[in-house]
PDB file of N, CA and C in Angstrom:
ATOM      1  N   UNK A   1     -11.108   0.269   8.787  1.00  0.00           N
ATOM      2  CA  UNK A   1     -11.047   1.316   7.806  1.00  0.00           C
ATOM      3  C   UNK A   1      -9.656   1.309   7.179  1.00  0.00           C
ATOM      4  N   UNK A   2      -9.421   1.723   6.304  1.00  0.00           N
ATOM      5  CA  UNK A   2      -8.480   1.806   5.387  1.00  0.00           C
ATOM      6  C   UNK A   2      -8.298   3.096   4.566  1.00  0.00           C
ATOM      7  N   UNK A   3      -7.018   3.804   5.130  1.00  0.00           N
ATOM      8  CA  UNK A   3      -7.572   5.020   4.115  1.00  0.00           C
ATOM      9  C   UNK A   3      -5.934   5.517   3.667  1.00  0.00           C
ATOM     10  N   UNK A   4      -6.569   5.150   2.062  1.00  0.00           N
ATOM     11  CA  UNK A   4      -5.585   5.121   0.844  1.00  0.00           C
ATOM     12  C   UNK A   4      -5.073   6.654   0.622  1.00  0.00           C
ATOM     13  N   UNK A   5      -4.031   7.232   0.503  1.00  0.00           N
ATOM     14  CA  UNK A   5      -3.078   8.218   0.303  1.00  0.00           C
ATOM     15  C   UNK A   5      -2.832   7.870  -1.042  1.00  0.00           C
ATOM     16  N   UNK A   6      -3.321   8.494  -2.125  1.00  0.00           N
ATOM     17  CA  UNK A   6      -3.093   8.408  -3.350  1.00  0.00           C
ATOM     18  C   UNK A   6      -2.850   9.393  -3.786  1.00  0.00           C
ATOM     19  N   UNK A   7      -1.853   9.880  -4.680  1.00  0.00           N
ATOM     20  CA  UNK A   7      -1.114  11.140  -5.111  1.00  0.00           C
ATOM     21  C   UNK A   7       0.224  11.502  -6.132  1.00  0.00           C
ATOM     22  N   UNK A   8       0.450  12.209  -6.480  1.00  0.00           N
ATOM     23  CA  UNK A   8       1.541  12.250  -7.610  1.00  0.00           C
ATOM     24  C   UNK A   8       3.174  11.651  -6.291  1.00  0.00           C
ATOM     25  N   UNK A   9       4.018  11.579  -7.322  1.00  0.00           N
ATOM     26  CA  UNK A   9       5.291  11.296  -6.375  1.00  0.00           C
ATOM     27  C   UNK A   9       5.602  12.460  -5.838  1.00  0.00           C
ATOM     28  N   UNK A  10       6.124  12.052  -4.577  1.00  0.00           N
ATOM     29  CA  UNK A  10       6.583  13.155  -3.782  1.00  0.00           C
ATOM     30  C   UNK A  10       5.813  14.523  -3.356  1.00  0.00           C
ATOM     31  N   UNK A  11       4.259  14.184  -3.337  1.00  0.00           N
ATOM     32  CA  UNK A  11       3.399  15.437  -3.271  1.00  0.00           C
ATOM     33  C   UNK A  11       3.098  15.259  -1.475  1.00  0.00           C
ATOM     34  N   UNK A  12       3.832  14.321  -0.852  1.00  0.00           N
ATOM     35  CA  UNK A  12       3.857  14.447   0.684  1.00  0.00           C
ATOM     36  C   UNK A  12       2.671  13.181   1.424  1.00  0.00           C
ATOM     37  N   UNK A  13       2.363  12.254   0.551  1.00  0.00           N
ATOM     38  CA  UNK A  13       1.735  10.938   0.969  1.00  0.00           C
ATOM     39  C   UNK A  13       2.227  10.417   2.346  1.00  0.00           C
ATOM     40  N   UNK A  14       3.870  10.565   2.359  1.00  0.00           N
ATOM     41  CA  UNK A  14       4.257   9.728   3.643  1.00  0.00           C
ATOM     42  C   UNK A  14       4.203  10.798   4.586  1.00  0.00           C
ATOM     43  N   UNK A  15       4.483  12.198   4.659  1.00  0.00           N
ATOM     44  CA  UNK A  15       4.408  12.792   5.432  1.00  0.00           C
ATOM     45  C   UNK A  15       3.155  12.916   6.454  1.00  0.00           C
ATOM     46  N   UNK A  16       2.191  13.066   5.210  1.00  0.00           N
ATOM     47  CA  UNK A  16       0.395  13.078   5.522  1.00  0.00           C
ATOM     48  C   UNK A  16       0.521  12.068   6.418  1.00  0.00           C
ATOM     49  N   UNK A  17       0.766  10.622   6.202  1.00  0.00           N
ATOM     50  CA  UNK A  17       0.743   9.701   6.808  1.00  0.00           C
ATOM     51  C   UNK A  17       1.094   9.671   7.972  1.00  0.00           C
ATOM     52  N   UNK A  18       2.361  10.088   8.132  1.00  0.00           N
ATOM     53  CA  UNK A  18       3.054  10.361   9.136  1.00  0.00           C
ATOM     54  C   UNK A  18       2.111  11.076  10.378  1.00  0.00           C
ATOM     55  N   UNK A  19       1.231  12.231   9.999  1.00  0.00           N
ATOM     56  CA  UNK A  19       0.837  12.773  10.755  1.00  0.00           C
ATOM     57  C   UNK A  19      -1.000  12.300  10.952  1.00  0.00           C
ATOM     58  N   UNK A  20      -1.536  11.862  10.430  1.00  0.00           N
ATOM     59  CA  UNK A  20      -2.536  10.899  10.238  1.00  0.00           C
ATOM     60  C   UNK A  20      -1.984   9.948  11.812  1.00  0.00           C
ATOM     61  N   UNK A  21      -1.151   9.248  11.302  1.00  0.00           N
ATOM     62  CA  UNK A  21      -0.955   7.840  12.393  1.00  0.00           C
ATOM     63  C   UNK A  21      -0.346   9.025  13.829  1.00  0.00           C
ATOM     64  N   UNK A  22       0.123   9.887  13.439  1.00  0.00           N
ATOM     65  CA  UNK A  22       0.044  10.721  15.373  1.00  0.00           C
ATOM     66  C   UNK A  22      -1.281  10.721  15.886  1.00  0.00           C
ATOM     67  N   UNK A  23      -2.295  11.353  15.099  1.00  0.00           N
ATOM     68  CA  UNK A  23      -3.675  11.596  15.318  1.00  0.00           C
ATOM     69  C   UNK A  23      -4.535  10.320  15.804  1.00  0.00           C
ATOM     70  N   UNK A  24      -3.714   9.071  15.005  1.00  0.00           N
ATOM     71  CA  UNK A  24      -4.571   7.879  14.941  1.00  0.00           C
ATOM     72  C   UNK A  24      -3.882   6.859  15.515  1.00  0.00           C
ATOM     73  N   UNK A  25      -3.040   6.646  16.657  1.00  0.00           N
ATOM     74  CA  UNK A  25      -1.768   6.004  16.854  1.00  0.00           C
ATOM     75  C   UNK A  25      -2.317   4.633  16.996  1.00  0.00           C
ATOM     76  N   UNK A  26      -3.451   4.146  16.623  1.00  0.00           N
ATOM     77  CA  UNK A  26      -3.822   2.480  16.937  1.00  0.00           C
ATOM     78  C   UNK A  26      -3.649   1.953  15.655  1.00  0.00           C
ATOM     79  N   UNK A  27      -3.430   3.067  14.571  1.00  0.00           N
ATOM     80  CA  UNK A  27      -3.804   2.289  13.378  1.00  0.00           C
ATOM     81  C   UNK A  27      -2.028   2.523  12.987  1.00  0.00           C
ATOM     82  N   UNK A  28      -2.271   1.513  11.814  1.00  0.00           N
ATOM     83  CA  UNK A  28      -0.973   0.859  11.203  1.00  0.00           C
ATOM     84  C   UNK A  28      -0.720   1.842   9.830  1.00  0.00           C
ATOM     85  N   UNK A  29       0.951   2.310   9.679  1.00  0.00           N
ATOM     86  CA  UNK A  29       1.108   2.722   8.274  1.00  0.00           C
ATOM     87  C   UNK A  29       1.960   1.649   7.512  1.00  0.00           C
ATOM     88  N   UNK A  30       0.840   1.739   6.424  1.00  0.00           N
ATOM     89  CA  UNK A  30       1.378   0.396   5.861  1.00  0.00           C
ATOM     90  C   UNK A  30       1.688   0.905   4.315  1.00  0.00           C
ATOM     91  N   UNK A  31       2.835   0.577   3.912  1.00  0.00           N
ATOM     92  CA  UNK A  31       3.423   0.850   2.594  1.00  0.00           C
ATOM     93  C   UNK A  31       4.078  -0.124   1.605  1.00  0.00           C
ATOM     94  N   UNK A  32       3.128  -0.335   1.167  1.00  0.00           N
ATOM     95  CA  UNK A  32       2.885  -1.231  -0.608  1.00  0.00           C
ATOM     96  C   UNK A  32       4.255  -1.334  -0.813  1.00  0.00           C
ATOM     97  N   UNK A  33       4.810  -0.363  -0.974  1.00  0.00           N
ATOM     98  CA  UNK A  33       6.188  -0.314  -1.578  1.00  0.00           C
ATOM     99  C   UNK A  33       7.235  -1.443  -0.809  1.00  0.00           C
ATOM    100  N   UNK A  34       7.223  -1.711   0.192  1.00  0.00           N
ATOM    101  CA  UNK A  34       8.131  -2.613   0.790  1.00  0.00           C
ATOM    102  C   UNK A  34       7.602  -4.082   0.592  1.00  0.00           C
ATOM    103  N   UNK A  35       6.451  -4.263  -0.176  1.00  0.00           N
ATOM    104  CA  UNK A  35       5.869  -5.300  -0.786  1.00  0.00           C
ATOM    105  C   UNK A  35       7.044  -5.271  -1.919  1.00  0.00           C
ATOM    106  N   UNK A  36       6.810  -4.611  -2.398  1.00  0.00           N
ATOM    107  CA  UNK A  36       7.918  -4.525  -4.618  1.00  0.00           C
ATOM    108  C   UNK A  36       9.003  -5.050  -3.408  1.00  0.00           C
ATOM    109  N   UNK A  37       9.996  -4.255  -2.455  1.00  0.00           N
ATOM    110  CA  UNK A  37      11.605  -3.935  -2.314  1.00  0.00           C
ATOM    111  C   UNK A  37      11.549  -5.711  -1.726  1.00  0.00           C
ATOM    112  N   UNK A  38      10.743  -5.892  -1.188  1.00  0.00           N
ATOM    113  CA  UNK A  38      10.900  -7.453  -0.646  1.00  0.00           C
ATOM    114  C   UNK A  38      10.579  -8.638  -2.180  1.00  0.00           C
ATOM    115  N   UNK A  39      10.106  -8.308  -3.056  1.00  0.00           N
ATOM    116  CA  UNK A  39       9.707  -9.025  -3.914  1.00  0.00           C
ATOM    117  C   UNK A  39      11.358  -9.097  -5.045  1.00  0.00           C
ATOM    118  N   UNK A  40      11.287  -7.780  -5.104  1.00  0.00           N
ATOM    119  CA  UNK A  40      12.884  -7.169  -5.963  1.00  0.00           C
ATOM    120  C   UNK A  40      14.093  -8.267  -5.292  1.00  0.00           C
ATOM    121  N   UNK A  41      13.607  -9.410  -3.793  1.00  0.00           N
ATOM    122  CA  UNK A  41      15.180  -9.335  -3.294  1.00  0.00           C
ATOM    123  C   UNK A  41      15.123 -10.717  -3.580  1.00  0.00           C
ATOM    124  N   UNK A  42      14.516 -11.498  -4.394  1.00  0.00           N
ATOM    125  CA  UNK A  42      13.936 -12.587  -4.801  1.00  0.00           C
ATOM    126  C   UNK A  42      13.953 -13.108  -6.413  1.00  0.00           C
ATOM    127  N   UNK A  43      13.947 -11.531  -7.373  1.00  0.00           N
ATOM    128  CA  UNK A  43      13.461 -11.426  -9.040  1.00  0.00           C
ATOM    129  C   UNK A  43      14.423 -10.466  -9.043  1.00  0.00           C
ATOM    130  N   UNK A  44      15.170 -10.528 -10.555  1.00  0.00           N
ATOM    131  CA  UNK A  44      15.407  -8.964 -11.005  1.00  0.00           C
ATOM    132  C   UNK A  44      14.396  -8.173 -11.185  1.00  0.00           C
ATOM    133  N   UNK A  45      15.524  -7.075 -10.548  1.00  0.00           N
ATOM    134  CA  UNK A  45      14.413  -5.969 -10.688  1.00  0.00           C
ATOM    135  C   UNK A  45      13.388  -5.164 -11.937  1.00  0.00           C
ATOM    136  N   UNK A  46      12.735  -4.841 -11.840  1.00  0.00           N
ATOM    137  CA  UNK A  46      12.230  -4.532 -13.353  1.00  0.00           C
ATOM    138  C   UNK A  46      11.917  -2.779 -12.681  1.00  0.00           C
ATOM    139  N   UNK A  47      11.307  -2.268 -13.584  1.00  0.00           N
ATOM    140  CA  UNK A  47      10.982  -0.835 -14.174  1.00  0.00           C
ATOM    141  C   UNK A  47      10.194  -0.211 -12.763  1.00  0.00           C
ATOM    142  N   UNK A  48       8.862  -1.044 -12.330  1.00  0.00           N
ATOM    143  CA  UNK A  48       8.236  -0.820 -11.845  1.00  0.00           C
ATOM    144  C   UNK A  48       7.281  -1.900 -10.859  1.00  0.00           C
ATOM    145  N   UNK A  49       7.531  -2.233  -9.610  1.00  0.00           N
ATOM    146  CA  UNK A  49       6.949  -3.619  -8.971  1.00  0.00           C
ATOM    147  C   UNK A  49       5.647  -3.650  -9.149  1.00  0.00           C
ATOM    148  N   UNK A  50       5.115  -2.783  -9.862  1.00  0.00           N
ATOM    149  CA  UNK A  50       3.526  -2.638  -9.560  1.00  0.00           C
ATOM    150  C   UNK A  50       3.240  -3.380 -11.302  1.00  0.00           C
ATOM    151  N   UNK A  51       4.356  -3.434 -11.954  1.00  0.00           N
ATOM    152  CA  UNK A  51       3.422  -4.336 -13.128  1.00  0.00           C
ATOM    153  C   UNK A  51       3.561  -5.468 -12.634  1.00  0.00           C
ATOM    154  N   UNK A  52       4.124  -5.947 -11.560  1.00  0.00           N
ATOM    155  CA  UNK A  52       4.091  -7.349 -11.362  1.00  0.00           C
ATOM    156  C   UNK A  52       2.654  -8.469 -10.587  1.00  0.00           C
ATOM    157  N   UNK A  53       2.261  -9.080 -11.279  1.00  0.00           N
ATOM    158  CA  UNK A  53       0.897  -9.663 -10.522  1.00  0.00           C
ATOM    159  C   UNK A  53       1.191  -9.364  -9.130  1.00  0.00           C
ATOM    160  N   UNK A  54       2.045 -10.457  -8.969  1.00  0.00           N
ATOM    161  CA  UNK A  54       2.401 -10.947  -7.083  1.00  0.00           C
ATOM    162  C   UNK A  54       2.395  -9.468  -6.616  1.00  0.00           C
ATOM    163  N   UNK A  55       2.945  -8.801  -6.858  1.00  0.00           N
ATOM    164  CA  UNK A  55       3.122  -7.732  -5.313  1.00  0.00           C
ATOM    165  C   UNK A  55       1.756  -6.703  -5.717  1.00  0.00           C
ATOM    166  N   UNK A  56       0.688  -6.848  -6.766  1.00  0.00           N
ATOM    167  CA  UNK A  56      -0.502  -6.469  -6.830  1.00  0.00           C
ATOM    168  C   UNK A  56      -1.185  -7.200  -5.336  1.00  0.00           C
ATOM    169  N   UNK A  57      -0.778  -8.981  -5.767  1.00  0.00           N
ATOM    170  CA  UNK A  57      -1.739  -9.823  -5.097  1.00  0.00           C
ATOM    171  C   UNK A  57      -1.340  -9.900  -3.204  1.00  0.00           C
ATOM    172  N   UNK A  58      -0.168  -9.637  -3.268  1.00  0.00           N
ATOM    173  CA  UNK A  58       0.203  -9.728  -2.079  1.00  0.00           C
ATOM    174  C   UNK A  58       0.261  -8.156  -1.583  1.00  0.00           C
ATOM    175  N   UNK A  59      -0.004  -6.930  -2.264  1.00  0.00           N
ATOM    176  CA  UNK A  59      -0.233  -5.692  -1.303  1.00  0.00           C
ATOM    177  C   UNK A  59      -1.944  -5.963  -1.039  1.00  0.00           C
ATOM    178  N   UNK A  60      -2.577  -6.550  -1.241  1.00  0.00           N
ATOM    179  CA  UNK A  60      -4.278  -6.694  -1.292  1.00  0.00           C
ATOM    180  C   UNK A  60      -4.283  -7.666   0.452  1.00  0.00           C
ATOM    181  N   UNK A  61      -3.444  -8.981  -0.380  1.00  0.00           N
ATOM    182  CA  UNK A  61      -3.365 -10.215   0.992  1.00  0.00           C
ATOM    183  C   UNK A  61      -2.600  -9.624   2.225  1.00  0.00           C
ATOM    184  N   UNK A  62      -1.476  -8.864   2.363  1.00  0.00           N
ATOM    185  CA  UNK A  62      -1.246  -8.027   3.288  1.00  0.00           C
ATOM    186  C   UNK A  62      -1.787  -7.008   3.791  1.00  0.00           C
ATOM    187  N   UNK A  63      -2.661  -6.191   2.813  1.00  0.00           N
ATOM    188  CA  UNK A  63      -3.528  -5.392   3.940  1.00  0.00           C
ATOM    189  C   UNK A  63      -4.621  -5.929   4.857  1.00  0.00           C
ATOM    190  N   UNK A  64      -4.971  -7.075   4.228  1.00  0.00           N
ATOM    191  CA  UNK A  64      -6.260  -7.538   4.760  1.00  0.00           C
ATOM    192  C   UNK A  64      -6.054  -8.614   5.933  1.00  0.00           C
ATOM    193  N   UNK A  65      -4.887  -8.874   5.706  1.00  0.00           N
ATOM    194  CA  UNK A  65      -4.130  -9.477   7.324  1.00  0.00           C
ATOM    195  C   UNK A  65      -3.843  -8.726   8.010  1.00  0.00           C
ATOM    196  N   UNK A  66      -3.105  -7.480   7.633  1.00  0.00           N
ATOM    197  CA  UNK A  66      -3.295  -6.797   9.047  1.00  0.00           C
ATOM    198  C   UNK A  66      -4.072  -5.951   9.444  1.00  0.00           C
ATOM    199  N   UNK A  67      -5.129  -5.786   8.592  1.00  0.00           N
ATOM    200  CA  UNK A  67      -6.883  -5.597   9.172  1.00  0.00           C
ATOM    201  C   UNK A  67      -6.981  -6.446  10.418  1.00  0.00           C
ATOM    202  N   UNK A  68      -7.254  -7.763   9.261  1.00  0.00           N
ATOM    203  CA  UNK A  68      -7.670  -8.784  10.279  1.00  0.00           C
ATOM    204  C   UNK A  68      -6.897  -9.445  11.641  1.00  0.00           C
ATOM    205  N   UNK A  69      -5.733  -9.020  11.628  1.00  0.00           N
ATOM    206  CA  UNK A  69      -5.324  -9.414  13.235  1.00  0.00           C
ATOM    207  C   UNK A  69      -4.360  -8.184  13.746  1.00  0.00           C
ATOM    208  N   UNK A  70      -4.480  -6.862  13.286  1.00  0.00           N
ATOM    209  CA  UNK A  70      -3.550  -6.427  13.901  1.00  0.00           C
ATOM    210  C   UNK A  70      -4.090  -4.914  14.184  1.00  0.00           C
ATOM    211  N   UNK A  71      -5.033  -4.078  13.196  1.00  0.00           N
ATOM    212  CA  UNK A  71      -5.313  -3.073  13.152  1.00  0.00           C
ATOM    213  C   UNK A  71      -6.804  -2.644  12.714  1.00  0.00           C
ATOM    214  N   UNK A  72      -7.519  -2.036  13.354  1.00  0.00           N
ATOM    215  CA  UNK A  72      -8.669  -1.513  12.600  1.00  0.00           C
ATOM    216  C   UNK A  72      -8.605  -0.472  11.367  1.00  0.00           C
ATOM    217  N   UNK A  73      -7.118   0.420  11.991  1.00  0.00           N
ATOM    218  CA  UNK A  73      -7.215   1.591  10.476  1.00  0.00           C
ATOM    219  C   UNK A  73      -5.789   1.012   9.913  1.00  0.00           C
ATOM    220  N   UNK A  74      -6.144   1.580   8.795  1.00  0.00           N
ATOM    221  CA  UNK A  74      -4.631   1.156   7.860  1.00  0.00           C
ATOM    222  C   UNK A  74      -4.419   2.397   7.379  1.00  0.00           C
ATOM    223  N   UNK A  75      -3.218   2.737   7.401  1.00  0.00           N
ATOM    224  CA  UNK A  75      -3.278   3.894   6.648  1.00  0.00           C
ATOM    225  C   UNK A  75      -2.034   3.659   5.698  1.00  0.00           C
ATOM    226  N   UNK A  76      -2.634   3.572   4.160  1.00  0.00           N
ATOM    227  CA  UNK A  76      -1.808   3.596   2.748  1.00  0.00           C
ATOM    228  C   UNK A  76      -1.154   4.794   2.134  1.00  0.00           C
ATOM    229  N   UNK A  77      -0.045   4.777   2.519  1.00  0.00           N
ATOM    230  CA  UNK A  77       0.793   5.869   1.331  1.00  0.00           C
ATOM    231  C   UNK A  77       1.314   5.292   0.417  1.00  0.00           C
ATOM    232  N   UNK A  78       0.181   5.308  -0.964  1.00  0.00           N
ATOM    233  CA  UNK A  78       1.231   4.559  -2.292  1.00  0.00           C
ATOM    234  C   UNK A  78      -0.131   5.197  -3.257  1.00  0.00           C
ATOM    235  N   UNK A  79       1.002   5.707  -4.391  1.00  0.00           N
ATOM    236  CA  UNK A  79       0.332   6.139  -5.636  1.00  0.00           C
ATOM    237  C   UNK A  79      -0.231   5.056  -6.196  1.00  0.00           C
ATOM    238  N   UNK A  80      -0.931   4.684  -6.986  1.00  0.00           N
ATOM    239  CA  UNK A  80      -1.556   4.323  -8.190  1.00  0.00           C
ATOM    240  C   UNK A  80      -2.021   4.497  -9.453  1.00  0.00           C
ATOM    241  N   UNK A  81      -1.369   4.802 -10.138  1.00  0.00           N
ATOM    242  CA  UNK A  81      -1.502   5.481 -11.359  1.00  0.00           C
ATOM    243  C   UNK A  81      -2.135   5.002 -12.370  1.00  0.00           C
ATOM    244  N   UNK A  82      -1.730   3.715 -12.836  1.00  0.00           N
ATOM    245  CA  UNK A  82      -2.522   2.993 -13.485  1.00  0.00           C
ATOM    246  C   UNK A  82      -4.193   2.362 -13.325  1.00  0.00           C
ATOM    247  N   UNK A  83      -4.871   2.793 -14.094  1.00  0.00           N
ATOM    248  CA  UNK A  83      -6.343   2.619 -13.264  1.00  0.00           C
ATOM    249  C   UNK A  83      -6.198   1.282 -13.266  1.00  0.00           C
ATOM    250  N   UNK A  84      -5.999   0.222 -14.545  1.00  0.00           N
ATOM    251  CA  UNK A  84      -6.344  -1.399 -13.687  1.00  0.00           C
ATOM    252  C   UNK A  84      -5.665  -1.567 -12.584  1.00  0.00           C
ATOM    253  N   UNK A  85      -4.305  -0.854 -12.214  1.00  0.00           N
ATOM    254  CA  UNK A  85      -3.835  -1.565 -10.532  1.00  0.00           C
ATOM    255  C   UNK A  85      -4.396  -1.019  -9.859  1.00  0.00           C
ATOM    256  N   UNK A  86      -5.163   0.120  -9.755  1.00  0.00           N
ATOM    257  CA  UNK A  86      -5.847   0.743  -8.671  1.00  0.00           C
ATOM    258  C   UNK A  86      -7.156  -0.002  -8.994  1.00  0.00           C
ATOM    259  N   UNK A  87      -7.853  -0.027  -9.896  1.00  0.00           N
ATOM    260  CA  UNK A  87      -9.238  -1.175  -9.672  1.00  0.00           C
ATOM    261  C   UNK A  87      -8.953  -2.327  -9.338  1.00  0.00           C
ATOM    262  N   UNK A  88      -7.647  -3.311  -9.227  1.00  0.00           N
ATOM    263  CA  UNK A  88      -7.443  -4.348  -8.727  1.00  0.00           C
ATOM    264  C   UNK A  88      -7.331  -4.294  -7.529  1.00  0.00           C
ATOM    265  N   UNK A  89      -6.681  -3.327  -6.971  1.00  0.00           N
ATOM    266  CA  UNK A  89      -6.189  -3.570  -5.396  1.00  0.00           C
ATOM    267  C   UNK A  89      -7.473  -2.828  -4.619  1.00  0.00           C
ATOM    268  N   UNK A  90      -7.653  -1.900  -5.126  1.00  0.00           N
ATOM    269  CA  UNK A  90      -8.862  -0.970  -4.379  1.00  0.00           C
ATOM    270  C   UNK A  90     -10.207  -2.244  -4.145  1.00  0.00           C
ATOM    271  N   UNK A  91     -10.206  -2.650  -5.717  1.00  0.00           N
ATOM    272  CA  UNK A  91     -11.659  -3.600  -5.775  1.00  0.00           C
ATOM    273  C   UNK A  91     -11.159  -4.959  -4.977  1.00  0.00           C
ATOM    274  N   UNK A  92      -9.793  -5.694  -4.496  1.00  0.00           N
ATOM    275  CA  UNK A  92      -9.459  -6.668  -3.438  1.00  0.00           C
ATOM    276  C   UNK A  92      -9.348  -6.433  -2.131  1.00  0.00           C
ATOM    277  N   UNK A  93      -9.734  -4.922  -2.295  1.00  0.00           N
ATOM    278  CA  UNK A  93      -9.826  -4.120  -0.375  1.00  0.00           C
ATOM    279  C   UNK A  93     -11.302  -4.417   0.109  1.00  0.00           C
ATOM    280  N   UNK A  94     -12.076  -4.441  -1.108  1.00  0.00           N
ATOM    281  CA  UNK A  94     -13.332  -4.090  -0.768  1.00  0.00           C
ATOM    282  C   UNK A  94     -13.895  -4.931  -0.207  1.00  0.00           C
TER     283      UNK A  94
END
């Protein structure tokens, strides 16, 4: 399972999370965002990591690895605002 925390900035995603993974301590919190800050240490930085293909393609290929060998729940704190990045990544979860 996988369950996406989607929300305005700062409306308490990581916190939720935070307390989600007490409740759920087998499952993994996993945050998109250190996908961009690891991508940023490689490219200049731009505006926003989420217009960038790669860290679209690699927050999709990283969740689904650590599905597949590390966790049954995932739990996502990261906005999505833009509907094509959220139909891309949501529809590469599926």
């Amino acid at each position: 399972m996988i369950i996406w925390l989607n929300g305005g900035f700062g409306a308490g995603k990581t916190t939720l999370a935070g307390e989600l993974h007490r409740r759920l301590p087998e499952a993994i919190v996993y945050d998109p965002e250190d996908v961009g800050i690891m991508l940023w240490k490689w490219m200049p930085p731009n505006d926003d990591f989420q217009d960038l293909p790669s860290w679209r393609e690699l927050v999709v290929a990283t969740a689904l690895a650590l599905r597949r060998h590390h966790a049954g729940t995932l739990i996502v704190p990261m906005s999505l605002v833009r509907d094509a990045n959220r139909i891309e990544i949501l529809g590469g979860l599926a």
